[in-house]
N, C-alpha and C. Protein backbone atom coordinates (compact mmCIF):
# COMPACT_ATOMS: atom_id res chain seq x y z
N UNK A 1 -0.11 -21.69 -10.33
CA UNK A 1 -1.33 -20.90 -10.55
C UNK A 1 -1.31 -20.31 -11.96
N UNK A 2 -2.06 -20.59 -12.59
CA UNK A 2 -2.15 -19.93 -13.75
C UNK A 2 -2.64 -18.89 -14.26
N UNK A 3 -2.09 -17.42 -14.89
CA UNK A 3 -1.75 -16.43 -15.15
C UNK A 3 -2.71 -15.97 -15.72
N UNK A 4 -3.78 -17.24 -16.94
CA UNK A 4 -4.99 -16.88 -17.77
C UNK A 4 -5.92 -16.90 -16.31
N UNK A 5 -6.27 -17.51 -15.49
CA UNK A 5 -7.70 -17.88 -14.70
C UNK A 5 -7.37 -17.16 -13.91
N UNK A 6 -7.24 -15.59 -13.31
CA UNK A 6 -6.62 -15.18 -11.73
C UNK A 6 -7.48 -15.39 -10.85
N UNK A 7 -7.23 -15.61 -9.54
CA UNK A 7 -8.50 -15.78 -8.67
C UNK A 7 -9.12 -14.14 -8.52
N UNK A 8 -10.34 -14.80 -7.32
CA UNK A 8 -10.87 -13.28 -6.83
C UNK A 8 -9.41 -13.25 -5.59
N UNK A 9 -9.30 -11.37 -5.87
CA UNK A 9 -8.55 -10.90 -5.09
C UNK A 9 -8.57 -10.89 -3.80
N UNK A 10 -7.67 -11.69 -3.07
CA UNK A 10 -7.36 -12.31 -1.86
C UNK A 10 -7.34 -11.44 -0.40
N UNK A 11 -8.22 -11.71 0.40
CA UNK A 11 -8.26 -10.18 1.19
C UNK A 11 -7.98 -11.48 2.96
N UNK A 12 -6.81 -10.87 3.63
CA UNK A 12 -7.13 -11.65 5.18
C UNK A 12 -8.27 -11.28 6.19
N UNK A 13 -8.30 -12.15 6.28
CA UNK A 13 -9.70 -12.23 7.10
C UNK A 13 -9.72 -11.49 8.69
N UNK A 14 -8.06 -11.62 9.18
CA UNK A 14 -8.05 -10.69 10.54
C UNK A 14 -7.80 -9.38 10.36
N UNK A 15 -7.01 -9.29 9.32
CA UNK A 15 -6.75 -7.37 9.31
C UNK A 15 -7.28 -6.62 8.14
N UNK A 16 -7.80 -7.31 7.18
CA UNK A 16 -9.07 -7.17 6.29
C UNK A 16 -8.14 -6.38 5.06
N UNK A 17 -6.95 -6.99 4.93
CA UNK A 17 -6.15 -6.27 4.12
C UNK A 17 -6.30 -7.00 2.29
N UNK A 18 -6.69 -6.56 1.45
CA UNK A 18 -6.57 -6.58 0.22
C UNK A 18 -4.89 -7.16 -0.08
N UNK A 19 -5.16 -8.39 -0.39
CA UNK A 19 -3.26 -8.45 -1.06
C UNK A 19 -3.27 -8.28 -1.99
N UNK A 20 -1.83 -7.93 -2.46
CA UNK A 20 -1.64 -7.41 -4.05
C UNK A 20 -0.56 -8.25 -4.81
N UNK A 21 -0.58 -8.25 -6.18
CA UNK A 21 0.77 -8.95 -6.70
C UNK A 21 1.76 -7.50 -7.05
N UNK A 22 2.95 -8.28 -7.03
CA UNK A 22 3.85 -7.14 -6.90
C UNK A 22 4.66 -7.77 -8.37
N UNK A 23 5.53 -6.24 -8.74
CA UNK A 23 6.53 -6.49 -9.97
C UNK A 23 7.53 -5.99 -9.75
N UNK A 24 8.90 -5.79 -9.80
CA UNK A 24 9.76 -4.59 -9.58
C UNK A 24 11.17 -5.10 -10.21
N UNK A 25 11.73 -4.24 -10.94
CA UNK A 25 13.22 -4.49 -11.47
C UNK A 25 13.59 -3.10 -11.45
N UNK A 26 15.30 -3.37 -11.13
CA UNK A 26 16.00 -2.58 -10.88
C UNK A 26 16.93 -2.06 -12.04
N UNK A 27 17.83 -1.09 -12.02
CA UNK A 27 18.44 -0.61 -12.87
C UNK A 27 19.34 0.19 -13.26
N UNK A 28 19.76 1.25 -14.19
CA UNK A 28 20.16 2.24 -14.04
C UNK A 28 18.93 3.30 -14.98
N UNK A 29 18.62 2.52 -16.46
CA UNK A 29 18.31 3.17 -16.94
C UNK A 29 16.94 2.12 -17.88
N UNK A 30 15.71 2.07 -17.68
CA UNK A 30 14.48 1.48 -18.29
C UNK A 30 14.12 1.65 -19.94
N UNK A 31 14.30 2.27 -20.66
CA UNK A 31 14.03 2.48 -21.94
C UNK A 31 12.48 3.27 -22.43
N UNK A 32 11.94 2.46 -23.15
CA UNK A 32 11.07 2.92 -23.07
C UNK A 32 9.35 3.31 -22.07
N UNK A 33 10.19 2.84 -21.12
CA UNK A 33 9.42 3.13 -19.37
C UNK A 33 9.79 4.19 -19.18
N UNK A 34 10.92 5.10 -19.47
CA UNK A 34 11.16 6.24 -18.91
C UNK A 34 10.56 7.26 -19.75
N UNK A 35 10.40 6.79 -21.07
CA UNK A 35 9.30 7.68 -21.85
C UNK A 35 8.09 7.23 -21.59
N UNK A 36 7.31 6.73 -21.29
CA UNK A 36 5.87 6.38 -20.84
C UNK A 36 5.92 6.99 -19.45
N UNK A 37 7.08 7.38 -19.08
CA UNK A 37 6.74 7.93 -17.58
C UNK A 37 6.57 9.44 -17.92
N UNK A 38 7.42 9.64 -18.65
CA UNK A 38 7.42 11.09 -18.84
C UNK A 38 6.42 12.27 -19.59
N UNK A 39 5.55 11.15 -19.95
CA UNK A 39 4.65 11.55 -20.59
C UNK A 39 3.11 11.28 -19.66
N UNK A 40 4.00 11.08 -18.12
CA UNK A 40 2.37 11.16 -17.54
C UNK A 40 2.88 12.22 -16.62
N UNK A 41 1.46 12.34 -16.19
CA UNK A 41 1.39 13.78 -14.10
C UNK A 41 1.91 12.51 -13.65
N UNK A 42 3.04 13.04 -12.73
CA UNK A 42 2.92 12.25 -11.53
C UNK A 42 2.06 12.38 -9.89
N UNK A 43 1.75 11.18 -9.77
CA UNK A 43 0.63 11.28 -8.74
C UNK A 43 0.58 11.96 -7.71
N UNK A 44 1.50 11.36 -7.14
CA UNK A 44 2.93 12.63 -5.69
C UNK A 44 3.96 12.07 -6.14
N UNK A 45 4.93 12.39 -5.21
CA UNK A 45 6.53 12.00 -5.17
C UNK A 45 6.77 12.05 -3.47
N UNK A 46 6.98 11.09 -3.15
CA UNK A 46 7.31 10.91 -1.92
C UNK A 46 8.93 10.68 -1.47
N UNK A 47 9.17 10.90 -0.42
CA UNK A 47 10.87 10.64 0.07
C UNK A 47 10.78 10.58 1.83
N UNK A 48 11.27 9.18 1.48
CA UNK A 48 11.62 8.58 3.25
C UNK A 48 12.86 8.22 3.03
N UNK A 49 13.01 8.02 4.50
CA UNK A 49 14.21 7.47 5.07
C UNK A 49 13.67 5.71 6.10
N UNK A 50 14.51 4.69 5.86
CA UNK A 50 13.54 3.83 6.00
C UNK A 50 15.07 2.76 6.62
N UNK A 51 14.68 1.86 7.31
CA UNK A 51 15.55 0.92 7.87
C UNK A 51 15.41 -0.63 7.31
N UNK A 52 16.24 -1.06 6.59
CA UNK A 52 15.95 -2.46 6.46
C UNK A 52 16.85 -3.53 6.94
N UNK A 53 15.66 -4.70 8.10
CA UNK A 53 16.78 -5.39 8.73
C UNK A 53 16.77 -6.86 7.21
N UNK A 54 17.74 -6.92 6.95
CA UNK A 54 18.29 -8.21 5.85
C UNK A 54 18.69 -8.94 6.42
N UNK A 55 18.86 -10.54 5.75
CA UNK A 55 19.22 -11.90 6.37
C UNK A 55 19.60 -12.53 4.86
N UNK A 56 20.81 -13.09 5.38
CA UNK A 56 21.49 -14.17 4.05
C UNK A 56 20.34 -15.42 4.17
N UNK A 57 19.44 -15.91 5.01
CA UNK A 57 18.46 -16.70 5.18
C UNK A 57 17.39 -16.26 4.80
N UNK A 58 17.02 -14.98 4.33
CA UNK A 58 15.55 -15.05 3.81
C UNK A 58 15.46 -13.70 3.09
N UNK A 59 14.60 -13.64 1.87
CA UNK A 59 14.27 -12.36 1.43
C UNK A 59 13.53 -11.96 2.02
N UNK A 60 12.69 -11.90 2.75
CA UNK A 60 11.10 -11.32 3.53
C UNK A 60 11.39 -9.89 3.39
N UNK A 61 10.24 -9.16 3.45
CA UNK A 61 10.08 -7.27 3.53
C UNK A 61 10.11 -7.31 5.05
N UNK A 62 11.17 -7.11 5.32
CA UNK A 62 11.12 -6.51 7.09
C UNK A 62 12.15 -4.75 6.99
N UNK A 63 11.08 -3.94 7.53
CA UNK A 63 11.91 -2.31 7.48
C UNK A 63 10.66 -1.86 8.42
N UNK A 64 11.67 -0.68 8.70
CA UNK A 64 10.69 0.24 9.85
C UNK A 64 10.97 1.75 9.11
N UNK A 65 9.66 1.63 8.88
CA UNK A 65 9.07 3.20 8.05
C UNK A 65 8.47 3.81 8.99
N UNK A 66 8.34 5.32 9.21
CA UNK A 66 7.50 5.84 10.15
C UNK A 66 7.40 5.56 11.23
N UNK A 67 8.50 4.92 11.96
CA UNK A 67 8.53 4.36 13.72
C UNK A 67 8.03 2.78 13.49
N UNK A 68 6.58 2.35 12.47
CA UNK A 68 6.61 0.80 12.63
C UNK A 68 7.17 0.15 11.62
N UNK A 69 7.75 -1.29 12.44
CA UNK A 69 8.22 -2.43 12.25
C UNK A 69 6.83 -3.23 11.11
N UNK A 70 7.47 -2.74 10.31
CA UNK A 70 6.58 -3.45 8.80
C UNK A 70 7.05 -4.43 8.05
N UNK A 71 6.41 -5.75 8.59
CA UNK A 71 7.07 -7.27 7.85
C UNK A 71 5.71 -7.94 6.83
N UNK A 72 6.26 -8.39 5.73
CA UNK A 72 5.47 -8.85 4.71
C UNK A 72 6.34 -10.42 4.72
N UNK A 73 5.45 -11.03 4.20
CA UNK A 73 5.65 -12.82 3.91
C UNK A 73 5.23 -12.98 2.46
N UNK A 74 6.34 -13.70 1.61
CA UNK A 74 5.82 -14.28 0.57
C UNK A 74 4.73 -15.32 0.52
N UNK A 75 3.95 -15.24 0.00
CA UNK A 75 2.67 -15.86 0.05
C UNK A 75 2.87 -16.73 -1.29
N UNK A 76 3.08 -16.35 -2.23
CA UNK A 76 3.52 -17.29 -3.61
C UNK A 76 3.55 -16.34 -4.55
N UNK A 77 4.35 -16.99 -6.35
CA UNK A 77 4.49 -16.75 -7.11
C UNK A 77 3.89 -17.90 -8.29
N UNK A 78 3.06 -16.26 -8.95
CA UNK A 78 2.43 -17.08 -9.88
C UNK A 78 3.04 -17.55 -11.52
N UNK A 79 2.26 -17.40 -12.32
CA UNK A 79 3.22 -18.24 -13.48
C UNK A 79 3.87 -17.14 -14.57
N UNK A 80 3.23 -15.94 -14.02
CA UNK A 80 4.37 -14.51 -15.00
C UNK A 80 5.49 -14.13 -13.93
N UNK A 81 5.40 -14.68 -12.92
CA UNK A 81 6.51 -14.58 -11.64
C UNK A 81 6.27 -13.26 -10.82
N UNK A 82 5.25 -12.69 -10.98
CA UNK A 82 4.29 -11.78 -9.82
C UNK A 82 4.30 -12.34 -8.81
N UNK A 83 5.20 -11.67 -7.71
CA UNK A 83 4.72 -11.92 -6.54
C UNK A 83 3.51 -11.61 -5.19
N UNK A 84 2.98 -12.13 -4.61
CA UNK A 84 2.19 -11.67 -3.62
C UNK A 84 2.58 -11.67 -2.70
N UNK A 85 2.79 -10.43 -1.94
CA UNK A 85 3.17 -10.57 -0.25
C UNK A 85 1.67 -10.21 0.68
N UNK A 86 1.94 -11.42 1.79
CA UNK A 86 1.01 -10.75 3.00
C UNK A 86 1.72 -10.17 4.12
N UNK A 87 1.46 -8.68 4.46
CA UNK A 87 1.31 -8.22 5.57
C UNK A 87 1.00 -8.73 6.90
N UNK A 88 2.18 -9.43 7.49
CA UNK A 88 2.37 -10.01 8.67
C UNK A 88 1.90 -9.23 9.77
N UNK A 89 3.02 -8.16 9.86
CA UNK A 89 3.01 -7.04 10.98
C UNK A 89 3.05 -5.66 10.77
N UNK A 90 2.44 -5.17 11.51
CA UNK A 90 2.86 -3.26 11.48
C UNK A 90 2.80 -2.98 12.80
N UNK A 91 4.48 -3.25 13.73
CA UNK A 91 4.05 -3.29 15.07
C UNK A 91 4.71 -1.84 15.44
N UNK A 92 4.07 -1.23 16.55
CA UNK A 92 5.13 -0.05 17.14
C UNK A 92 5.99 -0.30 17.81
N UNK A 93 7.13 0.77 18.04
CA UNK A 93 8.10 0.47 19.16
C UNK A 93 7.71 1.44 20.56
N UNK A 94 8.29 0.86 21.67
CA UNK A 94 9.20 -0.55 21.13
C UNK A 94 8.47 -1.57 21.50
N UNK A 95 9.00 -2.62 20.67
CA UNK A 95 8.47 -3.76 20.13
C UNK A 95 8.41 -5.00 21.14
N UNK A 96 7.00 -5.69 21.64
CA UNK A 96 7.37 -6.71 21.99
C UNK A 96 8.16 -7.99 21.71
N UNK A 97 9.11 -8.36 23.04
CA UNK A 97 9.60 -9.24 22.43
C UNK A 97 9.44 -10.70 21.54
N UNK A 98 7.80 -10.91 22.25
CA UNK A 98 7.30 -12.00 20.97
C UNK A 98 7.48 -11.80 19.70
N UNK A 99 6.70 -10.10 19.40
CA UNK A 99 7.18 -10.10 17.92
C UNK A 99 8.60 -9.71 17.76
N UNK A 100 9.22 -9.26 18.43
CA UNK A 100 11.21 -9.31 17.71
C UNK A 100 11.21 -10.91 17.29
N UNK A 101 10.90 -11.75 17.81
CA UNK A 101 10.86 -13.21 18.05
C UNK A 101 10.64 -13.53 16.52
N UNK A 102 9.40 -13.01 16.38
CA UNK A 102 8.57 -13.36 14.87
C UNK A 102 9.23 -12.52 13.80
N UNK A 103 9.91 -11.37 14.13
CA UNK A 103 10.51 -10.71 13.30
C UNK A 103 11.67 -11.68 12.68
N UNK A 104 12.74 -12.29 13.87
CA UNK A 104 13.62 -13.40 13.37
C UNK A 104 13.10 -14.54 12.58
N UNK A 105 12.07 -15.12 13.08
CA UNK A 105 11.44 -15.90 12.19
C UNK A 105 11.39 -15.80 11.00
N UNK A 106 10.72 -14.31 10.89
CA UNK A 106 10.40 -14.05 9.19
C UNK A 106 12.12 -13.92 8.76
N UNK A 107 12.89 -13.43 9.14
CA UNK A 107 13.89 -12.97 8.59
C UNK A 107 15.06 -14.66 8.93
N UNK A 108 14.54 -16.04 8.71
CA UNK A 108 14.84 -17.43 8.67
C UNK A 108 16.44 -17.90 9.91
N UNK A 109 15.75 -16.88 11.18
CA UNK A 109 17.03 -17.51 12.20
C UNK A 109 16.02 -18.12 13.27
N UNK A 110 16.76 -19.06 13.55
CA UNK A 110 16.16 -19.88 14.51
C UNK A 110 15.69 -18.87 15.96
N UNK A 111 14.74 -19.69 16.78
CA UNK A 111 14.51 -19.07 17.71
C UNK A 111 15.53 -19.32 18.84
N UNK A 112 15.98 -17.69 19.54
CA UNK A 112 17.15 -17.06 20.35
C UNK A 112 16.97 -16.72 21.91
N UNK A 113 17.28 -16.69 22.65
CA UNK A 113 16.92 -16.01 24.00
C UNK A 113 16.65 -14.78 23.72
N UNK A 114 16.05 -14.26 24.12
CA UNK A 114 15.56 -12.56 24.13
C UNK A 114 15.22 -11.80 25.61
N UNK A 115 16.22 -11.14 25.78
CA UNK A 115 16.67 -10.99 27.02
C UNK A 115 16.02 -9.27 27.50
N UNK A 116 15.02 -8.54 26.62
CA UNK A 116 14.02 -7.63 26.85
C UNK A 116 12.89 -8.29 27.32
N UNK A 117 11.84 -7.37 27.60
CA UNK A 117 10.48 -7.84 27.50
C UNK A 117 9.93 -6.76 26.09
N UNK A 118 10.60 -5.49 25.85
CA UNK A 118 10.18 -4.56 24.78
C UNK A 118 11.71 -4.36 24.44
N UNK A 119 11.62 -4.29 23.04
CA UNK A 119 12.82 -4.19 22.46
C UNK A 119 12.87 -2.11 21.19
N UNK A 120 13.31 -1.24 21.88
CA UNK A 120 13.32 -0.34 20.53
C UNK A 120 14.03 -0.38 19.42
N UNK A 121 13.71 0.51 18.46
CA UNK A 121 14.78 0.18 17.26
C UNK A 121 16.34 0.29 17.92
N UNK A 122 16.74 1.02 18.42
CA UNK A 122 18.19 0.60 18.69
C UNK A 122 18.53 -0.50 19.25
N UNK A 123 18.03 -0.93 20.39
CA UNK A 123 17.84 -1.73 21.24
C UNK A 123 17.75 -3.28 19.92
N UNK A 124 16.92 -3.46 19.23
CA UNK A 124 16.98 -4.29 18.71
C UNK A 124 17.81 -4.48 17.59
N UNK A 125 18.63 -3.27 17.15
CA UNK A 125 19.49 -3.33 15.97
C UNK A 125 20.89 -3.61 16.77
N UNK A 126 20.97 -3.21 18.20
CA UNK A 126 22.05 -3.21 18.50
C UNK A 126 22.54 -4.43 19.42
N UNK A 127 21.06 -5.07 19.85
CA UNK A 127 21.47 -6.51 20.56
C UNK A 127 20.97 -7.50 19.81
N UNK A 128 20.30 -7.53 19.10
CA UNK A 128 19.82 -8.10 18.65
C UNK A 128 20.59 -8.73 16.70
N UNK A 129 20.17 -7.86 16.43
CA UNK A 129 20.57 -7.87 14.77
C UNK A 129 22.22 -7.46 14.50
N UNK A 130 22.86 -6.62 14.93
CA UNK A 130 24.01 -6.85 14.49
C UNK A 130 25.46 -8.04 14.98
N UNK A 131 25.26 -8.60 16.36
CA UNK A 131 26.08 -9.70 16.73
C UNK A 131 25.91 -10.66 15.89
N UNK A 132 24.85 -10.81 15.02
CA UNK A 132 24.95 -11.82 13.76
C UNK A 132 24.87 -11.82 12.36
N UNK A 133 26.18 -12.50 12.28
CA UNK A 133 26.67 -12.03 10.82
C UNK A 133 25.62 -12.26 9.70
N UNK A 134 24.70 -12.90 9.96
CA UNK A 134 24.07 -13.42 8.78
C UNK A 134 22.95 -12.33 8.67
N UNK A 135 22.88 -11.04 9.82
CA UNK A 135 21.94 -10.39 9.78
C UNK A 135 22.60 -8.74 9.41
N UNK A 136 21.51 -7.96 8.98
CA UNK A 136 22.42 -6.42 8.68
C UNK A 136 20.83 -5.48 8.74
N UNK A 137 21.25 -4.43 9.55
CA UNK A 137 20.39 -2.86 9.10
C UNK A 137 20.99 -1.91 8.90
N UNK A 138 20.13 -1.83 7.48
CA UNK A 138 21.10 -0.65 6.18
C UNK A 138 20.08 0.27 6.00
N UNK A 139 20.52 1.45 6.25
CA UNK A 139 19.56 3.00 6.53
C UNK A 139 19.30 3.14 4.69
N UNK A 140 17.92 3.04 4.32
CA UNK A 140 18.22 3.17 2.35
C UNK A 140 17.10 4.56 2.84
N UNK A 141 17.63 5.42 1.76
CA UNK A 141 17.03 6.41 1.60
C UNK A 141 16.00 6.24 0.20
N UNK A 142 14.75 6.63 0.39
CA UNK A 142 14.12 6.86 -0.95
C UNK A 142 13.33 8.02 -1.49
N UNK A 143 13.39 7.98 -2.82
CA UNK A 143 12.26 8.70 -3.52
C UNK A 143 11.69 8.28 -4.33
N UNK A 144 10.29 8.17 -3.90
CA UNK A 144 9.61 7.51 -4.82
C UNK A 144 8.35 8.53 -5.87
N UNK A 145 8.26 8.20 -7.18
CA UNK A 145 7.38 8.97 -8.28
C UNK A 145 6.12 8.12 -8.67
N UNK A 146 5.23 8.12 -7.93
CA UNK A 146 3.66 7.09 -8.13
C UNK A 146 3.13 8.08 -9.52
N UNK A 147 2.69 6.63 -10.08
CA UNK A 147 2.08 7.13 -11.99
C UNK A 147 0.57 5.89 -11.77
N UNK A 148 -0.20 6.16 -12.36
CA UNK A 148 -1.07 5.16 -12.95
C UNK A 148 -0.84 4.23 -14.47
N UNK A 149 -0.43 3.30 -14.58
CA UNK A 149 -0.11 2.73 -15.88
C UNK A 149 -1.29 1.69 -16.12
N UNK A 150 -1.90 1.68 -17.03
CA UNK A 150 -2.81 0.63 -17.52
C UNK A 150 -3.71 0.33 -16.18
N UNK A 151 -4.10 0.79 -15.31
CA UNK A 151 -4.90 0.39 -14.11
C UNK A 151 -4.01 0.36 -13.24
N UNK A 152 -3.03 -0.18 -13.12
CA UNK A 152 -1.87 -0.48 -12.10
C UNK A 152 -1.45 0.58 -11.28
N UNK A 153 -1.01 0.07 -10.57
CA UNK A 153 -0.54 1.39 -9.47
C UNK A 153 1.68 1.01 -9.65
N UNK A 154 1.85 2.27 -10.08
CA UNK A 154 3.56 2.04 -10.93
C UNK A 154 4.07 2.90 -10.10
N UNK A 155 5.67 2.65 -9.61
CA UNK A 155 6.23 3.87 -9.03
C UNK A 155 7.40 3.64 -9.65
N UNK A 156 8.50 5.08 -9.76
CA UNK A 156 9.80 4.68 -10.51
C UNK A 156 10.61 5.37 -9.17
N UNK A 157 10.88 4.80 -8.51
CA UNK A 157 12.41 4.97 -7.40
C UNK A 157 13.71 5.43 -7.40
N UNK A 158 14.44 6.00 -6.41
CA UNK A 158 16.08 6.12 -6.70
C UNK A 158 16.32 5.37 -5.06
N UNK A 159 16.65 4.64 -5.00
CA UNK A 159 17.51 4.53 -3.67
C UNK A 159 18.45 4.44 -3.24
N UNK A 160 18.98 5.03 -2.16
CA UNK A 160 20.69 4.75 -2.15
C UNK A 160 20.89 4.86 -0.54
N UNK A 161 21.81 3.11 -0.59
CA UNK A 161 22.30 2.60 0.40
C UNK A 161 23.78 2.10 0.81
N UNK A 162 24.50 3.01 1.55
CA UNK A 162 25.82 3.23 1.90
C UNK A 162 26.33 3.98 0.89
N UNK A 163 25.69 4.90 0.72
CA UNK A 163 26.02 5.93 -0.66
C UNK A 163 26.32 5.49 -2.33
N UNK A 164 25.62 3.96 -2.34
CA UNK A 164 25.45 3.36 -3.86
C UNK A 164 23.76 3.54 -3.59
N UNK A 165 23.63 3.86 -5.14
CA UNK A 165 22.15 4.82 -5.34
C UNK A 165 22.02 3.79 -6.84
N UNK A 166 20.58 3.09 -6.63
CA UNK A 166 20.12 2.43 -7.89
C UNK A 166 18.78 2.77 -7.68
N UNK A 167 18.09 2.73 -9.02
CA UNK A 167 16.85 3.20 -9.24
C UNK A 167 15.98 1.69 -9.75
N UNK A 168 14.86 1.74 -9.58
CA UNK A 168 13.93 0.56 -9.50
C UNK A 168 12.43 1.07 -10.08
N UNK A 169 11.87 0.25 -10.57
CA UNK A 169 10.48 0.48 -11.44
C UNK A 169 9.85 -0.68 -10.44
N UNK A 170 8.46 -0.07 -9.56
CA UNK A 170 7.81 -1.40 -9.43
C UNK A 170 5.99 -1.14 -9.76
N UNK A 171 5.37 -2.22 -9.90
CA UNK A 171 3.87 -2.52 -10.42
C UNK A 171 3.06 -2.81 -9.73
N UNK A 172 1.68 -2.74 -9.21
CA UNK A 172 0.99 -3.40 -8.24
C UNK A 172 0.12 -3.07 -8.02
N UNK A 173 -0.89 -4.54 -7.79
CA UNK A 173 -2.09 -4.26 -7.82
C UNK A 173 -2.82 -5.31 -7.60
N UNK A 174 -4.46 -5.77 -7.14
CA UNK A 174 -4.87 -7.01 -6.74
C UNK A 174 -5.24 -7.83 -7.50
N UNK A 175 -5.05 -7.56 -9.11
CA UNK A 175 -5.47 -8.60 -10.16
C UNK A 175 -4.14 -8.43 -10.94
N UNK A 176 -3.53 -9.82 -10.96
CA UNK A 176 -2.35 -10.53 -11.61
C UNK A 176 -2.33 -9.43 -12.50
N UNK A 177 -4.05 -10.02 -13.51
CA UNK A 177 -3.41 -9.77 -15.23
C UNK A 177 -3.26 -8.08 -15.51
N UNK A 178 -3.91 -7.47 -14.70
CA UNK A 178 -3.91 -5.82 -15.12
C UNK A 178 -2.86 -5.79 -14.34
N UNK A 179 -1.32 -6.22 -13.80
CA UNK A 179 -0.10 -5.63 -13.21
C UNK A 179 0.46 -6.44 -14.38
N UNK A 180 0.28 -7.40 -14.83
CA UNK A 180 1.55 -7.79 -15.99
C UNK A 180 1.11 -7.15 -17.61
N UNK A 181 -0.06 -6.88 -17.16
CA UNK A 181 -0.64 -6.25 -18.75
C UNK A 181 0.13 -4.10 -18.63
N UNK A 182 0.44 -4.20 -17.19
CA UNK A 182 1.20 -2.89 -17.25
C UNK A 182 2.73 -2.83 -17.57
N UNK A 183 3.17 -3.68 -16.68
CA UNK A 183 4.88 -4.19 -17.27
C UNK A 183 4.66 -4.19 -18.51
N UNK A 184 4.06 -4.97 -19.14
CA UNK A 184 4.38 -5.40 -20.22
C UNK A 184 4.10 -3.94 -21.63
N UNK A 185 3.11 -3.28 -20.93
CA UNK A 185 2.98 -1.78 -21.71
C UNK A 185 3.93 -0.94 -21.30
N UNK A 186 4.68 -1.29 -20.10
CA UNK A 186 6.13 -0.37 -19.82
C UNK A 186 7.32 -0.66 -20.85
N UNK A 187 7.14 -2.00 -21.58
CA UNK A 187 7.89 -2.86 -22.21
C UNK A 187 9.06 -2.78 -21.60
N UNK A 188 8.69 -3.75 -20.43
CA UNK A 188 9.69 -4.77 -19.29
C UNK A 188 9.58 -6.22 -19.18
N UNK A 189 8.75 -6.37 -19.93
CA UNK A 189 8.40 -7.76 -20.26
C UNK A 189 9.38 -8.90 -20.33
N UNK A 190 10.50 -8.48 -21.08
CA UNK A 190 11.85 -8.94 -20.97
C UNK A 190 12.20 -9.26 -19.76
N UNK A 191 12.18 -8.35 -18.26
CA UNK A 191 12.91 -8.57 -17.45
C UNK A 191 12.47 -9.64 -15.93
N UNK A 192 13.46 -9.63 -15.09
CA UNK A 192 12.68 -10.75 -14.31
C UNK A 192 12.67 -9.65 -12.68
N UNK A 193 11.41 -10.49 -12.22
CA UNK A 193 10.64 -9.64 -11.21
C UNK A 193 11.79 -9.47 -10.04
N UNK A 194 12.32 -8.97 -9.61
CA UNK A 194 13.44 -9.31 -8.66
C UNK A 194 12.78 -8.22 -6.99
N UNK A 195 13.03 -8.86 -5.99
CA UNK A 195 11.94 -8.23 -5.00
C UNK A 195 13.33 -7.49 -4.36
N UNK A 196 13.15 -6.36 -3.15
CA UNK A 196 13.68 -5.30 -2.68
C UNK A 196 14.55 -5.84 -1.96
N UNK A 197 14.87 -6.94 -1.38
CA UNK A 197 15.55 -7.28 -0.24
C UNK A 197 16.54 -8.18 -0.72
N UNK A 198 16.43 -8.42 -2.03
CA UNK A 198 17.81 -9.07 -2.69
C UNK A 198 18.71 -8.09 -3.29
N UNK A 199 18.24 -7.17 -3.42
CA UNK A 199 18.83 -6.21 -4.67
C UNK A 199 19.40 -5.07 -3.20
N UNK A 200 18.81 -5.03 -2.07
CA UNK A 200 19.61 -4.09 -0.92
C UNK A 200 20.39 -5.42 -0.36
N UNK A 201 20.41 -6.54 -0.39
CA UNK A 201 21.72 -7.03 0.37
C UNK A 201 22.89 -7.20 -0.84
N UNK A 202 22.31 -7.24 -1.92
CA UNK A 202 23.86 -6.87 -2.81
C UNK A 202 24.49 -5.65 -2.88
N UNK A 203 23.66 -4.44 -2.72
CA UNK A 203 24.36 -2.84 -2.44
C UNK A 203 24.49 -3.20 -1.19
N UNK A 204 24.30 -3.80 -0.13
CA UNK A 204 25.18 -3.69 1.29
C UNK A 204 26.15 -4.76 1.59
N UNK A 205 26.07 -5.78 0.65
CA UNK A 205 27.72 -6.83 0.57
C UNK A 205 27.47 -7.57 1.45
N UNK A 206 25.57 -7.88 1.88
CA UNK A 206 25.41 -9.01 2.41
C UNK A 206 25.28 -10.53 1.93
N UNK A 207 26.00 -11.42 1.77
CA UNK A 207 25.66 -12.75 1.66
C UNK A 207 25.97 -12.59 -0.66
């Protein structure tokens, strides 16, 4: 897909959700992003506590924020390496077992016996997700600082999981070129888009 022509912004047709392209690199310390930050209001500052189940088989966004089970699917990457995720699920617990089912799916393990009919977060972290090695849920704590950059919607992060704490810059928004025309005014342009679920299974020594 090419980066000059973006399409019209991609909305699903069953849950009427707007998708967005995403940017995000991690770090210790950004350069001159941390002065462009500092020189804005920040929007709020938010801080959760958030669960992410990981798989050496797949990056997918699978975590449970706020009680729901919130899974995103890569949808594609375009030619500045912006990603787009769609919003699969936002299911409550506890969770049917079809979707635990689809949850494995997204997270690339074959389909398992599932021996609930409703599965809760323990219930599913504890029969489910930890008897397999290729799977892990790592409690990451965050705080996040939302800014407006160039149109974009920017947040600068600290997170820390098993008490290693790295901080992350991410970008986003439903037109490609106004999220890379913000990186690139963060002058991150240099760096490569790296998504949340690779960068928490290397602070948790998965895979």
């Amino acid at each position: 897909m090419s980066a000059g022509a973006p399409p019209a912004p991609a909305t699903d047709a069953v849950a009427g959700i707007v998708l967005r392209w995403e940017w995000r690199t991690f770090g210790e310390s950004f350069g001159p992003a941390e002065e462009r930050f500092a020189a804005l209001t920040p929007e709020k500052v938010q801080e959760s506590d958030e669960t992410y189940l990981l798989s050496t088989q797949s990056d997918a966004s699978v975590k449970i924020r706020g009680g729901l089970m919130d899974v995103k699917h890569l949808e594609t990457v375009n030619d500045d390496g912006l990603e787009q995720w769609l919003p699969v699920m936002k299911g409550e617990f506890p969770l049917p077992a079809a979707d635990a089912a689809s949850v494995l799916g997204e997270l690339g393990i074959p389909p398992v016996p599932l021996d609930r009919e409703t599965y809760t977060l323990d219930q599913l972290v504890d029969e489910v997700v930890s008897p397999r090695p290729e799977l892990r849920a790592v409690d990451v704590h965050k705080r996040r600082t939302h800014f407006t950059v160039g149109g974009a919607m920017a947040e600068l992060s600290e997170l820390t999981v098993d008490g290693r704490t790295t901080r992350t810059i991410a970008v986003e928004l439903e037109d490609p070129m106004v999220v890379i025309a913000a990186v690139r005014e963060l002058g991150l342009g240099d760096r490569q888009n790296t998504c949340m679920a690779r960068v928490l299974k290397a602070l948790a020594g998965l895979g």
